[in-house]
C-alpha atoms as a PDB file:
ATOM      1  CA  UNK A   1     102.550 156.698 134.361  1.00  0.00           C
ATOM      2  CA  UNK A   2     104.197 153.200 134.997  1.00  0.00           C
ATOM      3  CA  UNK A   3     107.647 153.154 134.336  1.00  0.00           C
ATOM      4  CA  UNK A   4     108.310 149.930 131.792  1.00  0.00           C
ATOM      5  CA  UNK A   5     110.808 147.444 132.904  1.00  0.00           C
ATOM      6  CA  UNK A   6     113.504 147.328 130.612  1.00  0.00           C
ATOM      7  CA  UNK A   7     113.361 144.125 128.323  1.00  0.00           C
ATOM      8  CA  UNK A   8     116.318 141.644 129.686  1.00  0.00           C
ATOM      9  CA  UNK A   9     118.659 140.918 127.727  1.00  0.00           C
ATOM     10  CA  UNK A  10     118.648 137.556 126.741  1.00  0.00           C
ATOM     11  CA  UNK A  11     115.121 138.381 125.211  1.00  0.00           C
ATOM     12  CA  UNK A  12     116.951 140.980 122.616  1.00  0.00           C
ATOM     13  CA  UNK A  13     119.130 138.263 121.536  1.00  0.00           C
ATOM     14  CA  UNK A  14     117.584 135.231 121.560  1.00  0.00           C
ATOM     15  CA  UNK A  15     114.376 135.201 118.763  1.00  0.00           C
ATOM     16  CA  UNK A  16     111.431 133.636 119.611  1.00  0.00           C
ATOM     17  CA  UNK A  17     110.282 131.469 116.513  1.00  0.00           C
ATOM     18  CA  UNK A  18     107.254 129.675 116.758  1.00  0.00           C
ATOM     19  CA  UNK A  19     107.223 125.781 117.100  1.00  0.00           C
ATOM     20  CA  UNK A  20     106.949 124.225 113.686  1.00  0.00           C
ATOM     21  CA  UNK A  21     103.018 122.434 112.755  1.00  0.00           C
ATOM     22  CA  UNK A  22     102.924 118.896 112.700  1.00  0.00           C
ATOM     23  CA  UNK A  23     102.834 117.076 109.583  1.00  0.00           C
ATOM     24  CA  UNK A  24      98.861 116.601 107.808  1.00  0.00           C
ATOM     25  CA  UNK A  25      97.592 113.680 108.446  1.00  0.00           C
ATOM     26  CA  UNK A  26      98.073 111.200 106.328  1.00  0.00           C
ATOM     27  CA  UNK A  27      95.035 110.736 103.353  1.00  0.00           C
ATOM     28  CA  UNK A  28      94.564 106.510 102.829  1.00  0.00           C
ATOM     29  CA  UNK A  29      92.141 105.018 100.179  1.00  0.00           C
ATOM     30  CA  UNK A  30      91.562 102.275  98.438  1.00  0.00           C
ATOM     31  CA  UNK A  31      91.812 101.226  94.665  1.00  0.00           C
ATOM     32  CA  UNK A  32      88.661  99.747  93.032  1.00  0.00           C
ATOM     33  CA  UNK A  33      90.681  97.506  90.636  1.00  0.00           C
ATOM     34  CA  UNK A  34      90.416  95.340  93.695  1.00  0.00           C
ATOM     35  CA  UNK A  35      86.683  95.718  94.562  1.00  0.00           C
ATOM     36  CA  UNK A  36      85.980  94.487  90.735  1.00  0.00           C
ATOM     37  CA  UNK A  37      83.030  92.640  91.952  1.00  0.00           C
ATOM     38  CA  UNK A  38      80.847  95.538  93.277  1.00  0.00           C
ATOM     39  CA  UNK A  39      78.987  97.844  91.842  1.00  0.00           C
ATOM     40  CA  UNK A  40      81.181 101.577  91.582  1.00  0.00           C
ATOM     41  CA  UNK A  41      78.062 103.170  93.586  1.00  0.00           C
ATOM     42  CA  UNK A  42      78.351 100.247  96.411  1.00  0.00           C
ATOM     43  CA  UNK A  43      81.986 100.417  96.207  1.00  0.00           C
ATOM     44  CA  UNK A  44      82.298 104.136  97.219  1.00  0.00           C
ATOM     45  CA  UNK A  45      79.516 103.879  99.787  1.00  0.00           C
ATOM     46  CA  UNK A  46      81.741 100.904 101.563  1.00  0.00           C
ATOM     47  CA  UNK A  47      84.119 103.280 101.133  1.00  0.00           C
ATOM     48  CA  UNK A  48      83.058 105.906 102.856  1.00  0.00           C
ATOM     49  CA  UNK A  49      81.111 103.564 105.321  1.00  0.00           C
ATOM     50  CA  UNK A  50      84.598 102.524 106.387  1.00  0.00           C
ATOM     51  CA  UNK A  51      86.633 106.089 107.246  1.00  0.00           C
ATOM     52  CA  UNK A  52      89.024 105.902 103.975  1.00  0.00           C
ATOM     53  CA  UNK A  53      89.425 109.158 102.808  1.00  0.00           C
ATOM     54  CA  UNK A  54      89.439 108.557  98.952  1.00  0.00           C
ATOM     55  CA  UNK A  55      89.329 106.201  96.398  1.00  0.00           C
ATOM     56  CA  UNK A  56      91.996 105.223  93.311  1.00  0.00           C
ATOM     57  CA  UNK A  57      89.534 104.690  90.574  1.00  0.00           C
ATOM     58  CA  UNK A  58      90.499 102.608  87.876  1.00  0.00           C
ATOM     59  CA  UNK A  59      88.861 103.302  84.591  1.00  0.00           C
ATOM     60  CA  UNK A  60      87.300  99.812  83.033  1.00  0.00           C
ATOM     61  CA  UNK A  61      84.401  98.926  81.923  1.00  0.00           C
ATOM     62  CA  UNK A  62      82.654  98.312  85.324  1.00  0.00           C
ATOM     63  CA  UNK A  63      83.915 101.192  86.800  1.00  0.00           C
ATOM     64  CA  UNK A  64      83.369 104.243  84.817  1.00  0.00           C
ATOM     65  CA  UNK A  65      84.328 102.350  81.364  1.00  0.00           C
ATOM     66  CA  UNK A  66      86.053 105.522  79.288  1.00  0.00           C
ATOM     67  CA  UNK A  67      84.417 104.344  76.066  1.00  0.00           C
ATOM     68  CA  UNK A  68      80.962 104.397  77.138  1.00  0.00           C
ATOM     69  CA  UNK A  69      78.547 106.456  74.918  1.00  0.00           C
ATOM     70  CA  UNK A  70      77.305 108.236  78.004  1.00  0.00           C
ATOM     71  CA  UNK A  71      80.732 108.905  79.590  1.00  0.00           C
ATOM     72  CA  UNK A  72      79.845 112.727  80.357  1.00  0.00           C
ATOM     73  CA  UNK A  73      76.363 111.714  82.206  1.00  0.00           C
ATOM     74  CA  UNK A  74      78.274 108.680  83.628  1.00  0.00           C
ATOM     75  CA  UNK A  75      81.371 111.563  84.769  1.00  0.00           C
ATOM     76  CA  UNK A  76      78.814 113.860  86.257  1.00  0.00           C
ATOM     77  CA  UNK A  77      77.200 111.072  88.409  1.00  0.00           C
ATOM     78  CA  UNK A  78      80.336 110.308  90.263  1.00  0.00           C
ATOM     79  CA  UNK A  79      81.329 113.768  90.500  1.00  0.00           C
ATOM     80  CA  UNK A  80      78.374 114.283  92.792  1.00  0.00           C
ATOM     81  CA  UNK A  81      78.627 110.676  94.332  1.00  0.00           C
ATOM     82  CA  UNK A  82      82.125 111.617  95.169  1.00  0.00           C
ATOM     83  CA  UNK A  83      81.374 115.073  96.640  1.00  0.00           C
ATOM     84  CA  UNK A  84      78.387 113.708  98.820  1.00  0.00           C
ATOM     85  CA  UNK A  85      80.710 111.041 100.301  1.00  0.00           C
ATOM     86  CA  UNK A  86      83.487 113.660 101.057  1.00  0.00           C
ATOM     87  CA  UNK A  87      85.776 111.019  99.080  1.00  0.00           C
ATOM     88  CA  UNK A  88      88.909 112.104  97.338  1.00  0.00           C
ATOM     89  CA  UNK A  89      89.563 110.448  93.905  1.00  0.00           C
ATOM     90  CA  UNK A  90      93.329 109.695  91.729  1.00  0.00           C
ATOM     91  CA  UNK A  91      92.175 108.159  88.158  1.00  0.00           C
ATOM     92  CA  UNK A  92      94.187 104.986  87.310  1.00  0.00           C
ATOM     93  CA  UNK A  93      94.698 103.030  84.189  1.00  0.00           C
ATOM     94  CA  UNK A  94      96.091  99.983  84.503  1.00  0.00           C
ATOM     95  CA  UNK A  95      92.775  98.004  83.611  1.00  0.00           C
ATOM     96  CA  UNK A  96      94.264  94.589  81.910  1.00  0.00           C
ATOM     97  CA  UNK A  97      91.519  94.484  79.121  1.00  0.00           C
ATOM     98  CA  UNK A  98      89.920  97.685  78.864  1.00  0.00           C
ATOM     99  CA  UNK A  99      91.756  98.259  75.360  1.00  0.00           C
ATOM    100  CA  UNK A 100      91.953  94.886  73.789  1.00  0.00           C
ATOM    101  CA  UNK A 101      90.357  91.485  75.147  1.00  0.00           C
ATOM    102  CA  UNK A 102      92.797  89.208  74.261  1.00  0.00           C
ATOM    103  CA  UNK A 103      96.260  90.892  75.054  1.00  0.00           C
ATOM    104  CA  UNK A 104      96.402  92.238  79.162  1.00  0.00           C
ATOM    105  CA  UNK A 105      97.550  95.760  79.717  1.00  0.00           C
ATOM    106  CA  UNK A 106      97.876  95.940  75.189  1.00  0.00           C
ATOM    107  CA  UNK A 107      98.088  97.718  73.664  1.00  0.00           C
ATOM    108  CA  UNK A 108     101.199  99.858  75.476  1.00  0.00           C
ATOM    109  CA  UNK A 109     102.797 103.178  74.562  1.00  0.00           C
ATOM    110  CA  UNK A 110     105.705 100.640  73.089  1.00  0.00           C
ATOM    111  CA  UNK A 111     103.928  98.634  70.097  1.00  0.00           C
ATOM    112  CA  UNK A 112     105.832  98.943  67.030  1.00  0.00           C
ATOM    113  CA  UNK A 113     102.575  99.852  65.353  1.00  0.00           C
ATOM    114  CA  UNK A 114     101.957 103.645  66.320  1.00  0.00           C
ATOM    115  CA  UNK A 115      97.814 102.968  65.891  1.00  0.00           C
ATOM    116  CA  UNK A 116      98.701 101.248  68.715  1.00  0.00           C
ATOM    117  CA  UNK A 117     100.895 103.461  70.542  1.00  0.00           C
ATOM    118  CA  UNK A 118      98.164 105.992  69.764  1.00  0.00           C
ATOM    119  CA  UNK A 119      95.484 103.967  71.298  1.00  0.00           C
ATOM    120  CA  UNK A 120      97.071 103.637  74.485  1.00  0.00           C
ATOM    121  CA  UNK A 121      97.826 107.587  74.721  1.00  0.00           C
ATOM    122  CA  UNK A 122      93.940 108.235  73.669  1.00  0.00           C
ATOM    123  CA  UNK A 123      93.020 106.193  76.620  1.00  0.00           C
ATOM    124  CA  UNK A 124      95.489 108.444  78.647  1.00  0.00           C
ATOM    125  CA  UNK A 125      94.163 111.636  77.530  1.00  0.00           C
ATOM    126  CA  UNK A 126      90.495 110.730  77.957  1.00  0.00           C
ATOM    127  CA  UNK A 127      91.792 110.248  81.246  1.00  0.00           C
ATOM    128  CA  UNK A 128      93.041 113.371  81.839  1.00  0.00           C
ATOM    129  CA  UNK A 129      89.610 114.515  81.030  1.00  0.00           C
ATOM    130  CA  UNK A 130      88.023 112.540  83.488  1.00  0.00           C
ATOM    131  CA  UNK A 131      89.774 113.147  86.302  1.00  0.00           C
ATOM    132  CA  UNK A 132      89.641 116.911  85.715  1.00  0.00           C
ATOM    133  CA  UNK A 133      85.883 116.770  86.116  1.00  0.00           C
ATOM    134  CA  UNK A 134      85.965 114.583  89.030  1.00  0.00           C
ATOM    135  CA  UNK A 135      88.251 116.910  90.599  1.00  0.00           C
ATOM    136  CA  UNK A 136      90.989 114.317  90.927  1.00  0.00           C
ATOM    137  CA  UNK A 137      94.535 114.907  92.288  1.00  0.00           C
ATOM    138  CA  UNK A 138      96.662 112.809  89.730  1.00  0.00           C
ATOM    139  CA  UNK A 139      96.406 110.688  86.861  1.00  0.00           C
ATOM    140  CA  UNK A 140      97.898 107.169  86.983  1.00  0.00           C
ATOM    141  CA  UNK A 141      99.699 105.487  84.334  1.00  0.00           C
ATOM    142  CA  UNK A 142     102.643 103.259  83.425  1.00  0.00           C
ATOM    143  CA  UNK A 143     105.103 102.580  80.402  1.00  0.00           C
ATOM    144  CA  UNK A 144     104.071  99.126  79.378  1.00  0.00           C
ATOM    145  CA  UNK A 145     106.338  96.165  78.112  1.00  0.00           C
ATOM    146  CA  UNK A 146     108.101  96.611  75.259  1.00  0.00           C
ATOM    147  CA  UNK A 147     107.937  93.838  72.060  1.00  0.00           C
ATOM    148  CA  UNK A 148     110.922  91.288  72.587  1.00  0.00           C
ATOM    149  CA  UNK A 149     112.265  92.738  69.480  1.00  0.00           C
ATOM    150  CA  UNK A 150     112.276  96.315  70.505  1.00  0.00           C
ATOM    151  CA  UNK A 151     116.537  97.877  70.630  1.00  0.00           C
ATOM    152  CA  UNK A 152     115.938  99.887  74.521  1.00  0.00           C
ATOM    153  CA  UNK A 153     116.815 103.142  73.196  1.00  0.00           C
ATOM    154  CA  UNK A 154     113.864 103.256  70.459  1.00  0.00           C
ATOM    155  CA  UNK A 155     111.569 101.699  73.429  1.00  0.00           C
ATOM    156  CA  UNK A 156     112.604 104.779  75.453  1.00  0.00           C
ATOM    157  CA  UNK A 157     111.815 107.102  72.329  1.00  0.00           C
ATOM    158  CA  UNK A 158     108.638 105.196  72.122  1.00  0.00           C
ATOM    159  CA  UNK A 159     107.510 106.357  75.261  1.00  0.00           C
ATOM    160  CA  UNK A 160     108.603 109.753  75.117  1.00  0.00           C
ATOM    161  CA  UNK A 161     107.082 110.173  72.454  1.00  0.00           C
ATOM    162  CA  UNK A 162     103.939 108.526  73.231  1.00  0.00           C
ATOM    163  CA  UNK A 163     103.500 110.592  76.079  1.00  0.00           C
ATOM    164  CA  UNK A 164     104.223 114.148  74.643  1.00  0.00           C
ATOM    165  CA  UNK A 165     100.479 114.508  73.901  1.00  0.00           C
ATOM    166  CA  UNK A 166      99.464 113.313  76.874  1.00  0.00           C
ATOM    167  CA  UNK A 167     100.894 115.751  79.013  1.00  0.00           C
ATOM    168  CA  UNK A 168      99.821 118.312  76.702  1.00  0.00           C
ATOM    169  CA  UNK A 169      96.229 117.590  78.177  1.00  0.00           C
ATOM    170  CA  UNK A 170      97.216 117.363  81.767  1.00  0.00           C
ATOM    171  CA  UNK A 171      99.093 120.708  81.280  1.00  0.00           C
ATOM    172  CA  UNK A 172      96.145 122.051  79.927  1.00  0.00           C
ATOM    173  CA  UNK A 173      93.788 120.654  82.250  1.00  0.00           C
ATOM    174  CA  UNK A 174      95.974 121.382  84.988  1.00  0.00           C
ATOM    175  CA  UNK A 175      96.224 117.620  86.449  1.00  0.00           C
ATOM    176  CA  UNK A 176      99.568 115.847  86.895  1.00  0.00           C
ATOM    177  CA  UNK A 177      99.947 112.763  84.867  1.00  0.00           C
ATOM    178  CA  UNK A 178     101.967 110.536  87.474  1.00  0.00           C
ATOM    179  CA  UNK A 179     104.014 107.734  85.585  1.00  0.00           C
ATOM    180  CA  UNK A 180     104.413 104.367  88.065  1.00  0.00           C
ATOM    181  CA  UNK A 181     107.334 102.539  87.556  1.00  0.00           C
ATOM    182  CA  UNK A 182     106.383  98.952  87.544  1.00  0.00           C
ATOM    183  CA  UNK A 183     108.140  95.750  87.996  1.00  0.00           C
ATOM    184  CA  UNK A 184     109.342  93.780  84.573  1.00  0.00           C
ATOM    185  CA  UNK A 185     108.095  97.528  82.755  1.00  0.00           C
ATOM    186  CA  UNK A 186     110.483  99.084  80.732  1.00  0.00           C
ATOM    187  CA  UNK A 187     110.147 101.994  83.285  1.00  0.00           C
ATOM    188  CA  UNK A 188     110.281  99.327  86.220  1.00  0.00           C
ATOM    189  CA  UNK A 189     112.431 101.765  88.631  1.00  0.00           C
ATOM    190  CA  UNK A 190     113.407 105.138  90.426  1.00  0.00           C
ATOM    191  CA  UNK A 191     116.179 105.536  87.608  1.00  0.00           C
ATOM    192  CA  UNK A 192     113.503 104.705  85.060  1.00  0.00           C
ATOM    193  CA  UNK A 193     111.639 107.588  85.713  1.00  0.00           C
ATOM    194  CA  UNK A 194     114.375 109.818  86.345  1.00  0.00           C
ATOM    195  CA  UNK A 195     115.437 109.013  82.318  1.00  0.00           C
ATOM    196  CA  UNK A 196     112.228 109.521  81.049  1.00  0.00           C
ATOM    197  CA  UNK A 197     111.579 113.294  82.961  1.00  0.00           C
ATOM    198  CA  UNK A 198     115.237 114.080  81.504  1.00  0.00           C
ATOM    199  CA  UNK A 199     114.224 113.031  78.303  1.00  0.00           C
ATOM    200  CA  UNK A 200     111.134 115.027  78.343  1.00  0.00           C
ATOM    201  CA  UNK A 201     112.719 118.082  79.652  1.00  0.00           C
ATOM    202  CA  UNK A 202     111.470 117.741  83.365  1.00  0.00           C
ATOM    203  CA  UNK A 203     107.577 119.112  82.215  1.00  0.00           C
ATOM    204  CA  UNK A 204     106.282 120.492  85.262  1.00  0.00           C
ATOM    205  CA  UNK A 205     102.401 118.308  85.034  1.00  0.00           C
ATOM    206  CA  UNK A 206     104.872 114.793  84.747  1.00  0.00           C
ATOM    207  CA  UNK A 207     104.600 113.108  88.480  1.00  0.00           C
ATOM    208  CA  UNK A 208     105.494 110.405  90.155  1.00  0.00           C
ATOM    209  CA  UNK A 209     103.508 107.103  91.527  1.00  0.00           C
ATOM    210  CA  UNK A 210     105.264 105.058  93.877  1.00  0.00           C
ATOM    211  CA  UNK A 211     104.157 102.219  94.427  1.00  0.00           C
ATOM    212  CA  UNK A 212     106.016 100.622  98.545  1.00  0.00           C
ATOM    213  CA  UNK A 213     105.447  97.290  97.499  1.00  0.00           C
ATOM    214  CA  UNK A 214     107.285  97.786  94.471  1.00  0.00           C
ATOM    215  CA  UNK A 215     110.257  99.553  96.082  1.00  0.00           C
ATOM    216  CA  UNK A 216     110.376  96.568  98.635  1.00  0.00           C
ATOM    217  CA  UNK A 217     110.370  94.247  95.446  1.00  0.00           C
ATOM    218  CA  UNK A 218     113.319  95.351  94.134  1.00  0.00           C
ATOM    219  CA  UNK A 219     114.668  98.677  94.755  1.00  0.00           C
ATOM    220  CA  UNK A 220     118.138  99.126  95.897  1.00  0.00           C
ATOM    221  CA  UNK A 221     116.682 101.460  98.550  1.00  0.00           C
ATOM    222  CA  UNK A 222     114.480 100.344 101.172  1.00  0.00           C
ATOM    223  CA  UNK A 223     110.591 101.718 100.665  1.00  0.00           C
ATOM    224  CA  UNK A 224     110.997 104.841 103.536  1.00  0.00           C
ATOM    225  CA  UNK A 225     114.173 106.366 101.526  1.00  0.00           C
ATOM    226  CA  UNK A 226     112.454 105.496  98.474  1.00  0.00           C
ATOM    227  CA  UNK A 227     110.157 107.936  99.662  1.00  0.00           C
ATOM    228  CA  UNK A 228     112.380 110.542 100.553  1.00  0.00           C
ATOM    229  CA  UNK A 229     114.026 110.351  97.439  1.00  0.00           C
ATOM    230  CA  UNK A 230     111.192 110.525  95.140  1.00  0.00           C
ATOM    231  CA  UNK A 231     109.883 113.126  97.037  1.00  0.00           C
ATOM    232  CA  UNK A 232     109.730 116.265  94.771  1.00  0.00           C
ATOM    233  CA  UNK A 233     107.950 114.301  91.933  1.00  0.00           C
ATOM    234  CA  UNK A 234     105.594 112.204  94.240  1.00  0.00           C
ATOM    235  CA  UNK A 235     102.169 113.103  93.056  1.00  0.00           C
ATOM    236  CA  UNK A 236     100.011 109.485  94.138  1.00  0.00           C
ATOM    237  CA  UNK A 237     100.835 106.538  95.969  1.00  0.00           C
ATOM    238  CA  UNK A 238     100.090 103.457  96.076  1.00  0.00           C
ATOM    239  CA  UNK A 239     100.103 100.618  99.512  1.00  0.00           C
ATOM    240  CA  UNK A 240     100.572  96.842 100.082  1.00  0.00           C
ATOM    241  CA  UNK A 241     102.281  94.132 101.762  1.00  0.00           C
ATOM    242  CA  UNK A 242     105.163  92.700  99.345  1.00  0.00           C
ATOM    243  CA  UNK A 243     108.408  90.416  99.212  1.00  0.00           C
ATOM    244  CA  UNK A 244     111.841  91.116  98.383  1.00  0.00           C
ATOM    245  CA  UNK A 245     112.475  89.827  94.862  1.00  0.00           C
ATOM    246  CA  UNK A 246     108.540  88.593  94.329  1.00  0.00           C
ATOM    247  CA  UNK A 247     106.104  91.108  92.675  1.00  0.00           C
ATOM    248  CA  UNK A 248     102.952  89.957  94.434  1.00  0.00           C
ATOM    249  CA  UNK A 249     100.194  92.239  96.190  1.00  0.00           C
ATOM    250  CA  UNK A 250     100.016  90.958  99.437  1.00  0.00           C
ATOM    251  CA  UNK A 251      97.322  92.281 102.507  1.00  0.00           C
ATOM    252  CA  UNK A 252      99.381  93.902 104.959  1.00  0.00           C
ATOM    253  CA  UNK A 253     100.898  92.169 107.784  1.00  0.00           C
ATOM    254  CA  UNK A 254     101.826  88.828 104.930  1.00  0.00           C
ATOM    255  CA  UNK A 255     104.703  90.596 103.447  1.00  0.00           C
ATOM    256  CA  UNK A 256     108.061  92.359 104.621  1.00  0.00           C
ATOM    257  CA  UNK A 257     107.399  96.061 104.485  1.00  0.00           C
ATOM    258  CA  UNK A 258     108.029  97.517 107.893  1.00  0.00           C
ATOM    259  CA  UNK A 259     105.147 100.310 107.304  1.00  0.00           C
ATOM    260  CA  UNK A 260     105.710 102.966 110.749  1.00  0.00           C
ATOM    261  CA  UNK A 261     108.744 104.154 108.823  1.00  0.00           C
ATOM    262  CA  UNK A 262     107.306 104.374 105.293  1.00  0.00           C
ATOM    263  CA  UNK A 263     104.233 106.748 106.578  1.00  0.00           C
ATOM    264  CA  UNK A 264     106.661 108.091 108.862  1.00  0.00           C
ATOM    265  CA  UNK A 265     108.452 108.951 105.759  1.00  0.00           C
ATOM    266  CA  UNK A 266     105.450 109.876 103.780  1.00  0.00           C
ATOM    267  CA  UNK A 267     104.279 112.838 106.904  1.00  0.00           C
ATOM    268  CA  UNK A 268     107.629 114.209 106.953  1.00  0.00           C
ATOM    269  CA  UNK A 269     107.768 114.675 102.979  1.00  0.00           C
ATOM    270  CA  UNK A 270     104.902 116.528 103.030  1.00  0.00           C
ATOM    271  CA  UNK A 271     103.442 114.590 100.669  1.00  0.00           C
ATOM    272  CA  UNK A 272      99.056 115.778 100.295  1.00  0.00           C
ATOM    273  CA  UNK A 273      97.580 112.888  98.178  1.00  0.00           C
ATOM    274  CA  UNK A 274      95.985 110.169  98.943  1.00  0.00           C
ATOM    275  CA  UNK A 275      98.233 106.681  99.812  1.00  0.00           C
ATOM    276  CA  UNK A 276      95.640 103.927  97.860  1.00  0.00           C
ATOM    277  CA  UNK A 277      95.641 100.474  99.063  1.00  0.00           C
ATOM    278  CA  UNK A 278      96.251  98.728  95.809  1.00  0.00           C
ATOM    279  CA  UNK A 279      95.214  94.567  96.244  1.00  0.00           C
ATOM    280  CA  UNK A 280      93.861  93.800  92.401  1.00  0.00           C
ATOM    281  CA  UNK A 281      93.993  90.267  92.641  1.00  0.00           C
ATOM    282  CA  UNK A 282      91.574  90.396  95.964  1.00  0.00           C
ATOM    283  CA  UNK A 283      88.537  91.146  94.440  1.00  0.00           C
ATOM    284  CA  UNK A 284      86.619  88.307  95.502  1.00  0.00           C
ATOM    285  CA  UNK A 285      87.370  89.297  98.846  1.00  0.00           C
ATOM    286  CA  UNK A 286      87.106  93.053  98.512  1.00  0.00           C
ATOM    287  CA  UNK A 287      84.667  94.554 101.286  1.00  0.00           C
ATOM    288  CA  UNK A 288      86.765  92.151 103.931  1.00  0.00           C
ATOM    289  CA  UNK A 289      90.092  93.587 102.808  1.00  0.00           C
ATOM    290  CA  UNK A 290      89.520  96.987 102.243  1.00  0.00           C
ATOM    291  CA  UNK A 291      87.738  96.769 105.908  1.00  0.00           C
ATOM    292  CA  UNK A 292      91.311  95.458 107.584  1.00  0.00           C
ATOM    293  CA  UNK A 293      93.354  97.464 105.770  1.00  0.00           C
ATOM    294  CA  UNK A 294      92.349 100.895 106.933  1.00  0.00           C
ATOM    295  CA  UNK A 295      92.501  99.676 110.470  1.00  0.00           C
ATOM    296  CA  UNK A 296      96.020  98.339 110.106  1.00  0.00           C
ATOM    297  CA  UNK A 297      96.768 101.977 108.061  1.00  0.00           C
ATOM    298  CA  UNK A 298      95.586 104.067 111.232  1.00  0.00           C
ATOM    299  CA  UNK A 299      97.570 101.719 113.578  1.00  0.00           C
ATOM    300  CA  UNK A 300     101.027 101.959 111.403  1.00  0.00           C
ATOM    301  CA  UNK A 301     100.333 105.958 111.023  1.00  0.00           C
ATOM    302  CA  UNK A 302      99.404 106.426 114.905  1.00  0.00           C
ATOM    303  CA  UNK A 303     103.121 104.481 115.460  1.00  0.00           C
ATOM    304  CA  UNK A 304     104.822 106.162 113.315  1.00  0.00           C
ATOM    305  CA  UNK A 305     104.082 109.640 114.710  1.00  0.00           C
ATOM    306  CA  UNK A 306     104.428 108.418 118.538  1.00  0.00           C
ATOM    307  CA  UNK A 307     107.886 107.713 117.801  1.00  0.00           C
ATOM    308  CA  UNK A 308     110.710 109.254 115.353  1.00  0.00           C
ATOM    309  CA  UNK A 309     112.330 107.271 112.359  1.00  0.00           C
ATOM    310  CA  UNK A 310     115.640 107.902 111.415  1.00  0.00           C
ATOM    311  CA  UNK A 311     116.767 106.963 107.592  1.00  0.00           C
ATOM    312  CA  UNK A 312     117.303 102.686 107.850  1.00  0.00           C
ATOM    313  CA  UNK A 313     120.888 101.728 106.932  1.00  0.00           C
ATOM    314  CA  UNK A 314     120.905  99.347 103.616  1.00  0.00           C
ATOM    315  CA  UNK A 315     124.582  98.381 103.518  1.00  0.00           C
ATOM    316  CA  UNK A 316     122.697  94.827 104.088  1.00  0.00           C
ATOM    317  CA  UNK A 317     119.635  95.382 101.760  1.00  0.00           C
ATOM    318  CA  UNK A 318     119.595  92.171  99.315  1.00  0.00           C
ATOM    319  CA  UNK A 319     119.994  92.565  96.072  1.00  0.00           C
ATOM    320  CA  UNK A 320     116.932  91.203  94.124  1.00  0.00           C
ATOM    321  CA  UNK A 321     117.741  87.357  93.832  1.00  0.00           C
ATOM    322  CA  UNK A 322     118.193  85.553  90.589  1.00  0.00           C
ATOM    323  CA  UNK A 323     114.261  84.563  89.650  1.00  0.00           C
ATOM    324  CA  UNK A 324     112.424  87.173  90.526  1.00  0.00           C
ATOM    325  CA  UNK A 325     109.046  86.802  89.638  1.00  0.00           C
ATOM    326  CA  UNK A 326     105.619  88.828  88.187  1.00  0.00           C
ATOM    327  CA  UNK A 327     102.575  86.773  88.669  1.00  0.00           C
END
C-alpha cells in the first residue's frame, strides 16, 4: 500500500472557493410602439430576423388592440408566434389613444372622475391578463398627469388607489406590474416610485421600469448608479439616446448617455429581463433603426465587459436647467 503524502499545510488553511460565473448576458429588444407602421406578425419576424432577443409589446389597436372582440384568439396567435421565434415579450401600455381619441395617454389613473380612473386600471388589468398568457416577464405602466387642479397629496392617493386592483391581478397572475417613472408624470422620478411602494406597503408583484434616457434627462444620478440603485425593484427596462434636461428619444450615438457603463451596470445587477430599445416617434423609420440599434447594443455590451466600470463621480452632474422640455 502507498503511503499518502501528508496534505501541506497551506492547503488546510487556505479554502479553495471556486471562481465566481460571469454575469448573463445581457437580453436587448425592441419596443413596437416604434415599428407602428408594420404589421405585429412582420414586426416580430424583423425581429427575430435581426438577433434581438425579445420584444416590448405595446398594446394598441394595431398591435394586439386589448378591446378587440377576438382578443383570446388574437392572444393565442402571438403566444405561438412568440414561441416559434424564440422571442421574449414585456407588455407595455403607454399607447397615446388606445383609450380615448381625442385626449393622448387619457384617460390616467389621476382624473377626478373615478369612471375614468377606472378605465385606465381596466386597461391595466386586461393587461395583466395578456401578458400572463404570452408568458411575459413584466407589465409596463405609468402614473399619468394629474388635472392642473389636482392638491399633490390627493393625486398621490389617486394613484394608490387606482392601482390597488391592479396589482391584485398581477399578484394573482403572478406577473410584476412595473410602474415607469416618466418625465413631467406625477411619478416622474426614482423618489416617485419610492413614495408610491411606501404608500402601498412595498407589495411584492409592484416593479420597477427604468427607463436610461430618462435618468440622463433629469435624474440627480447619472443612468449607471441609477441602475444600481433601483436595482432590487428593476423588473423591465427600457434604452435610448437622450439629453440632459430634454425628454426626447434619440437613436443611440445622437444623445449623451455613455452606454459601456450603464450595461456594465445592468450585468453586474443581475438584472434577467429584457433592456427594450424604446424610439416611438421613429416609426416611419422602424426596420432601419431597430437594425442599428442592436448592433450598437452588442458593441456597448462587448465594451463594457472587456473592461471594468467603477461608480462615475456626479459632484459635477448638472442639475436639470430651467426649461426643460417634453415634446
Amino acid at each position: 500500500m502507498t503511503p499518502q503524502r501528508p496534505l501541506a499545510l497551506d492547503s488546510l488553511s487556505t479554502p479553495v472557493f471556486p471562481s465566481p460565473l460571469p454575469p448573463a448576458p445581457l437580453r436587448f429588444g425592441y419596443g413596437t410602439n416604434g415599428l407602428a407602421d408594420l404589421r405585429l406578425d412582420d414586426a416580430l419576424s424583423l425581429l427575430a430576423d435581426l438577433g434581438y432577443d425579445g420584444v416590448g409589446l405595446t398594446l394598441d389597436h394595431m398591435h394586439l388592440d386589448p378591446f378587440a372582440p377576438d382578443l383570446p384568439a388574437r392572444v393565442a396567435h402571438v403566444a405561438r408566434r412568440l414561441d416559434s421565434l424564440s422571442l421574449g415579450v414585456t407588455v407595455e401600455t403607454g399607447a397615446r389613444y388606445v383609450l380615448d381619441p381625442r385626449r393622448k395617454h387619457g384617460p390616467s389613473l389621476l382624473e377626478h372622475d373615478p369612471g375614468d380612473r377606472a378605465r385606465r386600471a381596466d386597461l391595466l388589468v386586461r393587461a395583466v391578463g395578456i401578458a400572463a398568457d404570452l408568458g411575459a416577464h413584466a407589465v409596463h405602466c405609468f402614473s399619468g398627469v394629474p388635472p392642473a387642479d389636482t392638491p399633490p397629496d390627493a393625486a398621490w392617493d389617486r394613484l394608490a388607489d387606482a392601482l390597488a386592483p391592479v396589482l391584485d391581478a398581477a399578484t394573482r397572475a403572478g406577473v410584476p406590474l412595473a410602474v415607469e417613472p416618466e418625465p413631467g408624470h406625477l411619478l416622474a422620478t426614482l423618489d416617485d416610485f419610492h413614495r408610491l411602494r411606501h404608500a402601498l406597503g412595498d407589495p411584492d408583484h409592484l416593479g420597477l421600469t427604468l427607463d436610461l434616457g430618462h435618468c440622463q434627462c433629469l435624474e440627480p444620478l447619472p443612468p449607471a448608479d441609477c441602475v444600481r440603485a433601483a436595482a432590487p425593484w428593476l423588473r423591465h427596462v427600457q434604452i435610448e439616446d437622450m439629453r440632459r434636461g430634454v425628454h426626447e428619444h434619440l437613436p443611440f450615438g445622437t444623445g449623451e448617455i455613455d452606454f459601456p457603463p450603464v450595461l456594465a451596470a445592468l450585468a453586474a445587477v443581475g438584472y434577467q429581463g429584457l433592456t427594450v430599445v424604446e424610439l416611438p416617434r421613429h416609426s416611419h423609420e422602424g426596420p432601419r433603426q431597430a437594425e442599428l440599434s442592436l448592433p450598437f447594443l452588442r458593441d456597448a455590451a462587448a465594451r463594457a465587459s472587456a473592461a471594468p466600470f467603477a461608480a462615475a463621480p456626479h459632484a459635477d452632474r448638472p442639475a436639470v436647467p430651467e426649461g426643460s422640455r417634453t415634446p
